[in-house]
N, C-alpha and C. Protein backbone atom coordinates (compact mmCIF):
# COMPACT_ATOMS: atom_id res chain seq x y z
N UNK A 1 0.83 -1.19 0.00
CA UNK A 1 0.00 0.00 0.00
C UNK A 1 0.87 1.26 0.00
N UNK A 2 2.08 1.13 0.79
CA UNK A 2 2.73 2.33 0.63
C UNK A 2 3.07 2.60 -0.77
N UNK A 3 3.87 1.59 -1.39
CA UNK A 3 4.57 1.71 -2.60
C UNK A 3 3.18 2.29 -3.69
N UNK A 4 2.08 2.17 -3.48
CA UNK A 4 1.04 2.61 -4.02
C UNK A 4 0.42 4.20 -3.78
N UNK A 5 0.39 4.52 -2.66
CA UNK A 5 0.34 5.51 -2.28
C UNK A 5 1.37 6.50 -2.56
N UNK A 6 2.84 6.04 -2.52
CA UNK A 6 3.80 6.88 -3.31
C UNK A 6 4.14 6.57 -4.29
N UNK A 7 3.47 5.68 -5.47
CA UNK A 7 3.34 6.01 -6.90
C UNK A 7 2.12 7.05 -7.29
N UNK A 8 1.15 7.13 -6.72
CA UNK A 8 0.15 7.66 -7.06
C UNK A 8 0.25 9.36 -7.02
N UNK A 9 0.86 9.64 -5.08
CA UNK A 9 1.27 10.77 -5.01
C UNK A 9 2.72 11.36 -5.85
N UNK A 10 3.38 10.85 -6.45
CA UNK A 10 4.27 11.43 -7.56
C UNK A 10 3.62 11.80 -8.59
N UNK A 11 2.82 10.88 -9.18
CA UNK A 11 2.23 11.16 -10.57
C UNK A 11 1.31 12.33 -10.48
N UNK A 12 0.59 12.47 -9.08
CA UNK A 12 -0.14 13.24 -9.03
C UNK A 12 0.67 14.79 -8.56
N UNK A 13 1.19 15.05 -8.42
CA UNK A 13 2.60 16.14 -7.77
C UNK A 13 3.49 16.08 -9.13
N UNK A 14 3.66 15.61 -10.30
CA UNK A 14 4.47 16.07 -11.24
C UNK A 14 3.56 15.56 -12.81
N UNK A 15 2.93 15.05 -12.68
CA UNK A 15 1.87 14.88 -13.70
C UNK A 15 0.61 15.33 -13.86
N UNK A 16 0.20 15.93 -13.19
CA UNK A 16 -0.88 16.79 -13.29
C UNK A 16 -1.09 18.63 -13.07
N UNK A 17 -1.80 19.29 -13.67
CA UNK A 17 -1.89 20.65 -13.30
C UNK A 17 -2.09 21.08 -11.84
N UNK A 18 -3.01 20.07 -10.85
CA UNK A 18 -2.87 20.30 -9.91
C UNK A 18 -1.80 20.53 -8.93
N UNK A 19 -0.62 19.33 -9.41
CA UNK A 19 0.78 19.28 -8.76
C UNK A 19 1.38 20.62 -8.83
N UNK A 20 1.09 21.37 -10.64
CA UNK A 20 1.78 22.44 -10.20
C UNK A 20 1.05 23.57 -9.78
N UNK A 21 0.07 23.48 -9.58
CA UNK A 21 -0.38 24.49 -8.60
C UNK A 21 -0.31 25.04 -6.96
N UNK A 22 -0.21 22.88 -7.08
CA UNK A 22 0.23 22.72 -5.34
C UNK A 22 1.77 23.36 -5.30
N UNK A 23 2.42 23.38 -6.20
CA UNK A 23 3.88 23.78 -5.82
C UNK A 23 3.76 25.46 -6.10
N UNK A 24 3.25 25.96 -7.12
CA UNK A 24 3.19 27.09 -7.08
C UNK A 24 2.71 28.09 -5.68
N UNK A 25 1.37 27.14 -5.42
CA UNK A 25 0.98 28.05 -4.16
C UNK A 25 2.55 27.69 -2.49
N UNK A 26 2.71 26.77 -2.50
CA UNK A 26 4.00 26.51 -1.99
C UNK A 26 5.07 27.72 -2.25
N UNK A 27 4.97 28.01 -3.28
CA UNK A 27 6.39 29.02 -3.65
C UNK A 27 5.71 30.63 -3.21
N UNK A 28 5.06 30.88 -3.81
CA UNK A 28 4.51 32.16 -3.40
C UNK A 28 3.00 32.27 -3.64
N UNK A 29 2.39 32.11 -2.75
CA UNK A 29 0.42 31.91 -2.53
C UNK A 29 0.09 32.93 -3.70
N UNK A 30 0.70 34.45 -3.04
CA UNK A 30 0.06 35.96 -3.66
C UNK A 30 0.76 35.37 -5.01
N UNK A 31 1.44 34.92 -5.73
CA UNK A 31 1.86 34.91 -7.12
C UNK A 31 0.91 34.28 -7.53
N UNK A 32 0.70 33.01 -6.92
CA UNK A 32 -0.52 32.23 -7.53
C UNK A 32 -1.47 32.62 -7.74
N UNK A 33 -2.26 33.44 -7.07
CA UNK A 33 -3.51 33.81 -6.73
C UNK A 33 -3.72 34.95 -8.16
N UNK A 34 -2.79 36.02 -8.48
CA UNK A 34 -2.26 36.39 -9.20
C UNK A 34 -2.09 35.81 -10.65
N UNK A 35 -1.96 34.48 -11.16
CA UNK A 35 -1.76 33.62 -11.70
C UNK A 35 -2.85 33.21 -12.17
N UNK A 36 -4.07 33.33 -11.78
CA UNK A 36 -5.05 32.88 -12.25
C UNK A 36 -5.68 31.40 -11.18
N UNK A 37 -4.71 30.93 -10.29
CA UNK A 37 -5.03 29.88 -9.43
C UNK A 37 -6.07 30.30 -8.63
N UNK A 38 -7.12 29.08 -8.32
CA UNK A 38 -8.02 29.22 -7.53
C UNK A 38 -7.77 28.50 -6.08
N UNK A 39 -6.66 29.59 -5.28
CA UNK A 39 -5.53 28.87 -4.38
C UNK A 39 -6.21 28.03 -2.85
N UNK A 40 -7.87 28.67 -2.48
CA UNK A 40 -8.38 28.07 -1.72
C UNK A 40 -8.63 26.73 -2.06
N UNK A 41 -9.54 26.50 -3.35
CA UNK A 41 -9.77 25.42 -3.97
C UNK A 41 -8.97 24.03 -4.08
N UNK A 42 -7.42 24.64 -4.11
CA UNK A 42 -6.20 24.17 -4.12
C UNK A 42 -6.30 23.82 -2.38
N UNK A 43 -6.09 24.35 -1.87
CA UNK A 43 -5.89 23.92 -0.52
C UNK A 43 -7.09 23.13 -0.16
N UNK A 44 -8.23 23.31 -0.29
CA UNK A 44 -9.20 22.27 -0.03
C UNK A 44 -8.84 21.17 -0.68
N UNK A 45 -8.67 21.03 -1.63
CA UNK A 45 -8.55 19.30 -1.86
C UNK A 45 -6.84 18.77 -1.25
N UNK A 46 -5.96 19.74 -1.37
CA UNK A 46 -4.90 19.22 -0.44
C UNK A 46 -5.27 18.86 0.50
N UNK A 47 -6.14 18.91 1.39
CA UNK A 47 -6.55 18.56 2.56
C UNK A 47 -7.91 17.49 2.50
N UNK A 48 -8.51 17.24 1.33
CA UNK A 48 -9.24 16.31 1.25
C UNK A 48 -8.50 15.28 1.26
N UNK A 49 -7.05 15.16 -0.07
CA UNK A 49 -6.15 14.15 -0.09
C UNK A 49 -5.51 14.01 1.38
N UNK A 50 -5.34 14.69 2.28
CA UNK A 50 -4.44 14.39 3.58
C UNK A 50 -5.60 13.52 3.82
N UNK A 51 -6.66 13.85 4.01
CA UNK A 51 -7.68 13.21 4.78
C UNK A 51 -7.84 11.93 4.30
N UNK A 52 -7.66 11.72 3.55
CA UNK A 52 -8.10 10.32 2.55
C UNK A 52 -6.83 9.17 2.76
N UNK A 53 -5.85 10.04 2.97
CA UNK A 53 -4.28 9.18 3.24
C UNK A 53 -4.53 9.10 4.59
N UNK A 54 -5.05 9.66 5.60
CA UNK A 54 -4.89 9.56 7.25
C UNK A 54 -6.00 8.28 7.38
N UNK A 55 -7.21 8.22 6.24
CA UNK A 55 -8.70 7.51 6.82
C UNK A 55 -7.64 6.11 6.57
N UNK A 56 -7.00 5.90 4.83
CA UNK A 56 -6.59 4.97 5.02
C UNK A 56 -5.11 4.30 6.03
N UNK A 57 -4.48 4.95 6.23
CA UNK A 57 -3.74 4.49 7.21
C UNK A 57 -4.35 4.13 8.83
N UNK A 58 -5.43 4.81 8.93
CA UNK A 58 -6.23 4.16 9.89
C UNK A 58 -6.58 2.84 10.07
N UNK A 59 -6.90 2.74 8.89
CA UNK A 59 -7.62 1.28 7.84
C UNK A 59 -6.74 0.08 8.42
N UNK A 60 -5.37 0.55 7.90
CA UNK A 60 -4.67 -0.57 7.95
C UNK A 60 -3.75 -0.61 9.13
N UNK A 61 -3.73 0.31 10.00
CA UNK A 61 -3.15 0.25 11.36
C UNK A 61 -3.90 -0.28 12.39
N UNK A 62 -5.41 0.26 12.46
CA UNK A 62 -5.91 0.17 13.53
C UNK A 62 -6.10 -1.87 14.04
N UNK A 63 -6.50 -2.77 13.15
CA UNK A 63 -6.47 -3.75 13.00
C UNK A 63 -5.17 -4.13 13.12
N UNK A 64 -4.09 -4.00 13.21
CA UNK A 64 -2.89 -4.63 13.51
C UNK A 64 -2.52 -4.04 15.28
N UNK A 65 -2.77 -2.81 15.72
CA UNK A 65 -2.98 -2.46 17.45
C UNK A 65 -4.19 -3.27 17.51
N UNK A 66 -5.22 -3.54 17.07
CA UNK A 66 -6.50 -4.38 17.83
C UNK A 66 -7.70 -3.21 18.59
N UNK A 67 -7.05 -2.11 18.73
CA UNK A 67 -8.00 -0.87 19.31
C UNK A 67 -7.47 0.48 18.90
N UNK A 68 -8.02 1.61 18.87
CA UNK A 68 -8.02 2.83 19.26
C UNK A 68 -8.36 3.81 20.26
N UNK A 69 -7.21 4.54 20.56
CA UNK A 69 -7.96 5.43 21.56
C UNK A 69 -7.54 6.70 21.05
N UNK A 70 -7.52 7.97 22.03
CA UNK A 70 -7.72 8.88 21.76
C UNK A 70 -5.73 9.47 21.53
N UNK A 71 -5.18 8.85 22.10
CA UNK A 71 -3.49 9.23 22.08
C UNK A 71 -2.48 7.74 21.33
N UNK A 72 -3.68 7.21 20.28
CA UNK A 72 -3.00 6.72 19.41
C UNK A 72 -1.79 6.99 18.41
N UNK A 73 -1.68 8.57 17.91
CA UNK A 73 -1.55 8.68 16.75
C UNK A 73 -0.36 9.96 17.19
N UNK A 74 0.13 10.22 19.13
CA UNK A 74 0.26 11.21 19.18
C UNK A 74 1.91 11.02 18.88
N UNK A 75 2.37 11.87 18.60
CA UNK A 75 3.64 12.46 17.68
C UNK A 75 4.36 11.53 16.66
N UNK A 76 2.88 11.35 15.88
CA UNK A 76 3.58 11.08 14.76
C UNK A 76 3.47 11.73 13.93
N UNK A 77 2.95 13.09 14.20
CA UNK A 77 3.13 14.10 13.30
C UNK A 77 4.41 15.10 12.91
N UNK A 78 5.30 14.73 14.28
CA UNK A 78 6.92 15.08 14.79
C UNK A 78 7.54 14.14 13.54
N UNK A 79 6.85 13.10 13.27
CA UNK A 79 8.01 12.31 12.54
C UNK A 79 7.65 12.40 11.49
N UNK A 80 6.19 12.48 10.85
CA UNK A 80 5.92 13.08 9.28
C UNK A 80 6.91 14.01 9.03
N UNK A 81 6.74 15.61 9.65
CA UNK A 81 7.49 16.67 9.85
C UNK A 81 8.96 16.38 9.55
N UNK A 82 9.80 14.94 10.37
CA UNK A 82 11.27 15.11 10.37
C UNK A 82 11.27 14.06 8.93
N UNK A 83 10.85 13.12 8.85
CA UNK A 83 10.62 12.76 7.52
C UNK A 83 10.55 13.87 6.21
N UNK A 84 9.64 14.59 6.18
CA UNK A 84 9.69 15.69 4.96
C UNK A 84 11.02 16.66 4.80
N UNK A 85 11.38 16.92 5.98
CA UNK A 85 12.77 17.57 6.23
C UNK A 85 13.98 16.90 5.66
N UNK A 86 13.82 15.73 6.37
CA UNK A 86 14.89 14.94 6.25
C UNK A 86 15.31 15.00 4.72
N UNK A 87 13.87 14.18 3.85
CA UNK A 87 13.95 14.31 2.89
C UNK A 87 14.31 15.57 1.63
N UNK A 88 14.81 16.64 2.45
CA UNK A 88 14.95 17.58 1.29
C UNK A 88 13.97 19.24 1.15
N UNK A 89 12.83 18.70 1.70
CA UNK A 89 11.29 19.72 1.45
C UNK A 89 12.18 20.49 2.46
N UNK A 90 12.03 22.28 1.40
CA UNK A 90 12.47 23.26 2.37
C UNK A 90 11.32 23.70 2.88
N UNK A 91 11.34 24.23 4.37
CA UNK A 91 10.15 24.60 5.17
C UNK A 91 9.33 25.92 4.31
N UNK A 92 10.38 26.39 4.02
CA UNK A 92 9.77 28.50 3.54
C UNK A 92 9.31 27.86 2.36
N UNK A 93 8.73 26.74 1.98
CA UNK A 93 7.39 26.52 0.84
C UNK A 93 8.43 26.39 -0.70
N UNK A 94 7.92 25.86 -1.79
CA UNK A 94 8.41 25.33 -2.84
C UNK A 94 8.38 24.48 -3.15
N UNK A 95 9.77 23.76 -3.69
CA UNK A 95 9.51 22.22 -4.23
C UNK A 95 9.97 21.04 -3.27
N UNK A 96 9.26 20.22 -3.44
CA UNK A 96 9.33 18.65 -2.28
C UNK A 96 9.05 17.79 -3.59
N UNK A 97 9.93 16.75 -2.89
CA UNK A 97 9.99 15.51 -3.61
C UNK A 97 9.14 14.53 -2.99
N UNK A 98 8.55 13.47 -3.66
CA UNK A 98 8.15 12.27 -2.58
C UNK A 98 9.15 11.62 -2.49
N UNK A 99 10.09 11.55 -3.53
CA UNK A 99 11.22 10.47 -3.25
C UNK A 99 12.03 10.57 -2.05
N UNK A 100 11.91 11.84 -2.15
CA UNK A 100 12.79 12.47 -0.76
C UNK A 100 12.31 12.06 0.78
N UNK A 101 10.79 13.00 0.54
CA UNK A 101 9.92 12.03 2.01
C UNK A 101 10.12 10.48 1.84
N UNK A 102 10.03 9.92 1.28
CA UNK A 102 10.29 8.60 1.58
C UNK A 102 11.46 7.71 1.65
N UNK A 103 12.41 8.49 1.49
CA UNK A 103 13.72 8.06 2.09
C UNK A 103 14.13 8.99 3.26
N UNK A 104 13.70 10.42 3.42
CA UNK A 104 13.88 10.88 4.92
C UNK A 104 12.90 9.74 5.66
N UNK A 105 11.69 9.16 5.30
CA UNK A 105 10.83 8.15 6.05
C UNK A 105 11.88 6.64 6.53
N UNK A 106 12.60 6.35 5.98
CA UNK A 106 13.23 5.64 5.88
C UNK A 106 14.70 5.58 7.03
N UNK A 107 15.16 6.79 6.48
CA UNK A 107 16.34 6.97 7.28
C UNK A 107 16.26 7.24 8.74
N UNK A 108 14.50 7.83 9.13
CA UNK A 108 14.26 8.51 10.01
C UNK A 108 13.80 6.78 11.36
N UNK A 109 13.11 6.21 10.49
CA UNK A 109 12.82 5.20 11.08
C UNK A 109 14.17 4.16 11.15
N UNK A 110 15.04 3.93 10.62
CA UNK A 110 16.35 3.27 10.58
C UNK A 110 16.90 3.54 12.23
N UNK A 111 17.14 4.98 12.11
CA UNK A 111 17.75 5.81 13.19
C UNK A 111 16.60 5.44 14.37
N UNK A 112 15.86 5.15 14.15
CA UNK A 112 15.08 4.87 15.80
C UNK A 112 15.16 3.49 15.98
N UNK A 113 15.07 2.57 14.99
CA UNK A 113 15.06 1.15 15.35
C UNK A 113 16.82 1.28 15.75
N UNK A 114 17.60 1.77 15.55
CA UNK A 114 18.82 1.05 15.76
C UNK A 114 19.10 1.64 17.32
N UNK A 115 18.12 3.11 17.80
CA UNK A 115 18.58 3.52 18.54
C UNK A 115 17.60 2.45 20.01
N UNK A 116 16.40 2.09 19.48
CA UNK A 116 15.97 0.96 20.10
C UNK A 116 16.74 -0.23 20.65
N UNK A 117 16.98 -1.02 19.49
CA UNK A 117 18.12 -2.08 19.30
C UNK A 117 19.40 -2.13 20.41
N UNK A 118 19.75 -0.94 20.24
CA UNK A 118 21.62 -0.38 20.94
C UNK A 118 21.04 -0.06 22.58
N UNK A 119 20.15 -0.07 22.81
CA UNK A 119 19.94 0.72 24.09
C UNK A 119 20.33 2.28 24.27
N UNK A 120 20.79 2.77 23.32
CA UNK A 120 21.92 4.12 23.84
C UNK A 120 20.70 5.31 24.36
N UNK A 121 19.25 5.34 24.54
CA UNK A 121 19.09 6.57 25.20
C UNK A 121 17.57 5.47 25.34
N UNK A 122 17.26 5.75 26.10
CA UNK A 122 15.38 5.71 26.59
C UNK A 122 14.54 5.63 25.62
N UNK A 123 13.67 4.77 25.35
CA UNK A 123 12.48 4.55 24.72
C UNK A 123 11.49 5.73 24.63
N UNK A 124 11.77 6.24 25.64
CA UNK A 124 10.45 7.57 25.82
C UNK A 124 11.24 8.85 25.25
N UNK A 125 12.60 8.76 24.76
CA UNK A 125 13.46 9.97 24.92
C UNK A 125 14.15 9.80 22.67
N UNK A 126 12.81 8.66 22.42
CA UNK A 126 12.91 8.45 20.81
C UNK A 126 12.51 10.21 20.46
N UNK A 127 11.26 11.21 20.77
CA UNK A 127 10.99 12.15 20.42
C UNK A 127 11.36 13.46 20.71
N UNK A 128 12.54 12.98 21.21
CA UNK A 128 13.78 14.55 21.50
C UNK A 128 14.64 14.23 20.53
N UNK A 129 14.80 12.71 20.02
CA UNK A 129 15.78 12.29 19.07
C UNK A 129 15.51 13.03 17.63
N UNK A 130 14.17 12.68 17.67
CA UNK A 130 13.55 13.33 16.60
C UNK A 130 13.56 15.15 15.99
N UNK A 131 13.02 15.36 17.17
CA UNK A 131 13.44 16.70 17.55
C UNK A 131 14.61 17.67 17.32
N UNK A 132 15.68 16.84 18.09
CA UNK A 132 16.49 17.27 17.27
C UNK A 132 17.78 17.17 16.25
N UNK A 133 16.42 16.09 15.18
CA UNK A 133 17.02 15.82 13.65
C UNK A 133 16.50 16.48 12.38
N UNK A 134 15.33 17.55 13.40
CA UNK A 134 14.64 18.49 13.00
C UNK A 134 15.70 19.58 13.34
N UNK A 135 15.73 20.36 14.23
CA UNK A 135 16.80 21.14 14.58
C UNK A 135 17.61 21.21 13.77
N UNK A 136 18.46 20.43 13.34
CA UNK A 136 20.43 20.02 12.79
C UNK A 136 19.39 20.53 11.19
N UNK A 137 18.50 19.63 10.47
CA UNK A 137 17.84 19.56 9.19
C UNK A 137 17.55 21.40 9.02
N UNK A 138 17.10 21.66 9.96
CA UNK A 138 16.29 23.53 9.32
C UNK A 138 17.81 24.08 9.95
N UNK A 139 18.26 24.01 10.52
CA UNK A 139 19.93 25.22 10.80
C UNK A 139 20.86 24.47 9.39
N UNK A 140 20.50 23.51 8.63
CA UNK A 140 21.40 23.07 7.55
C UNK A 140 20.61 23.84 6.91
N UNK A 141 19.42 24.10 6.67
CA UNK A 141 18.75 24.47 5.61
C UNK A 141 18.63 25.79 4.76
N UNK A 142 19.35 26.53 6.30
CA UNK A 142 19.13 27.84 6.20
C UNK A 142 20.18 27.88 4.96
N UNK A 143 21.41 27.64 5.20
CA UNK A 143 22.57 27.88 4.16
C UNK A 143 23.46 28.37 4.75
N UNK A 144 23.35 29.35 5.58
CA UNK A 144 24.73 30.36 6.08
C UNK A 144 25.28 29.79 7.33
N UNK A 145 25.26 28.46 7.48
CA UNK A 145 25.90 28.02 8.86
C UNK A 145 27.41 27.85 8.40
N UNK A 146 27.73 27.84 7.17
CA UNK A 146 29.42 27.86 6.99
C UNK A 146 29.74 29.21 6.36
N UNK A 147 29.28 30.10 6.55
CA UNK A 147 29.83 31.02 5.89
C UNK A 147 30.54 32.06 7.12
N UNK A 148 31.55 33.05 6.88
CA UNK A 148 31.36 33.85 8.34
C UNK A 148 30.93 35.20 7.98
N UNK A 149 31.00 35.81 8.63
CA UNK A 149 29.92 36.87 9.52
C UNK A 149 30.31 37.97 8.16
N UNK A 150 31.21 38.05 7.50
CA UNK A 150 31.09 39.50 6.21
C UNK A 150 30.62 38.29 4.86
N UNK A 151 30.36 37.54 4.53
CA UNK A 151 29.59 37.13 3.61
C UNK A 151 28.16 36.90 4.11
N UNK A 152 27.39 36.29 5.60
CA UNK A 152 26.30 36.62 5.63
C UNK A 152 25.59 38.31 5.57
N UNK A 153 26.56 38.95 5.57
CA UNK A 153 25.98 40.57 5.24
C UNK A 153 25.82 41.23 3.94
């Protein structure tokens, strides 16, 4: 299902007009809007599709836990987040890859099973790990962490 879900979301993000609208409004909303995009419209179905990817991952999670409750699902939105990072997607809006999310998905989950595995920090202390691989990812992102102080001016 994944490998389905990220064939579908590529084709749909670089093969369709919608994709580039979704990236346009990403780059600059007011350009879009400007542009002739109907940028709410755009964001409503971005968020129909989130919704439709969250119902089904429900689908196929909830039956493998056996129940749901109400703090099922909590910070795994920390790791979507370090996932998209990881992968490349700059925060200040533009272009994202899926290939990217899904190998930051990858690398991100690697790094917790091994940190599981090794013992080296607390089970409960996986979402500071996370945290800050978010941190290190947006201070890389910025650009000017190697430069010194008369070229950032």
């Amino acid at each position: 299902m994944f490998i389905v879900v990220a064939i579908l979301g590529w084709l749909l993000l670089n093969r369709t007009a919608f994709g580039r609208y979704c990236t346009a409004i990403g780059s600059n909303e007011a350009v879009a809007k400007y542009s002739a995009i109907k940028v709410d419209r755009v964001k409503t179905m971005t968020y129909v599709i989130q919704g439709l990817c969250v119902s089904l991952a429900t689908i196929i999670y909830v039956p493998r836990l056996g129940s749901a409750s109400s703090s099922t699902g909590v910070l795994w939105e920390l790791e979507a987040i370090a996932a998209v990072i990881i992968g490349g997607t700059v925060l200040k809006g533009g272009y994202g890859r899926i290939g990217g999310t899904i190998l930051g998905a990858l690398i991100l989950t690697t790094i917790g099973n091994i940190l599981n595995f090794t013992d080296l920090i607390s089970n409960y202390l996986n979402g500071t790990m996370q945290g800050l691989i978010i941190i290190i990812a947006v201070w890389l992102q910025r650009g000017d962490w190697g430069k010194s102080k008369a070229q950032k001016t």
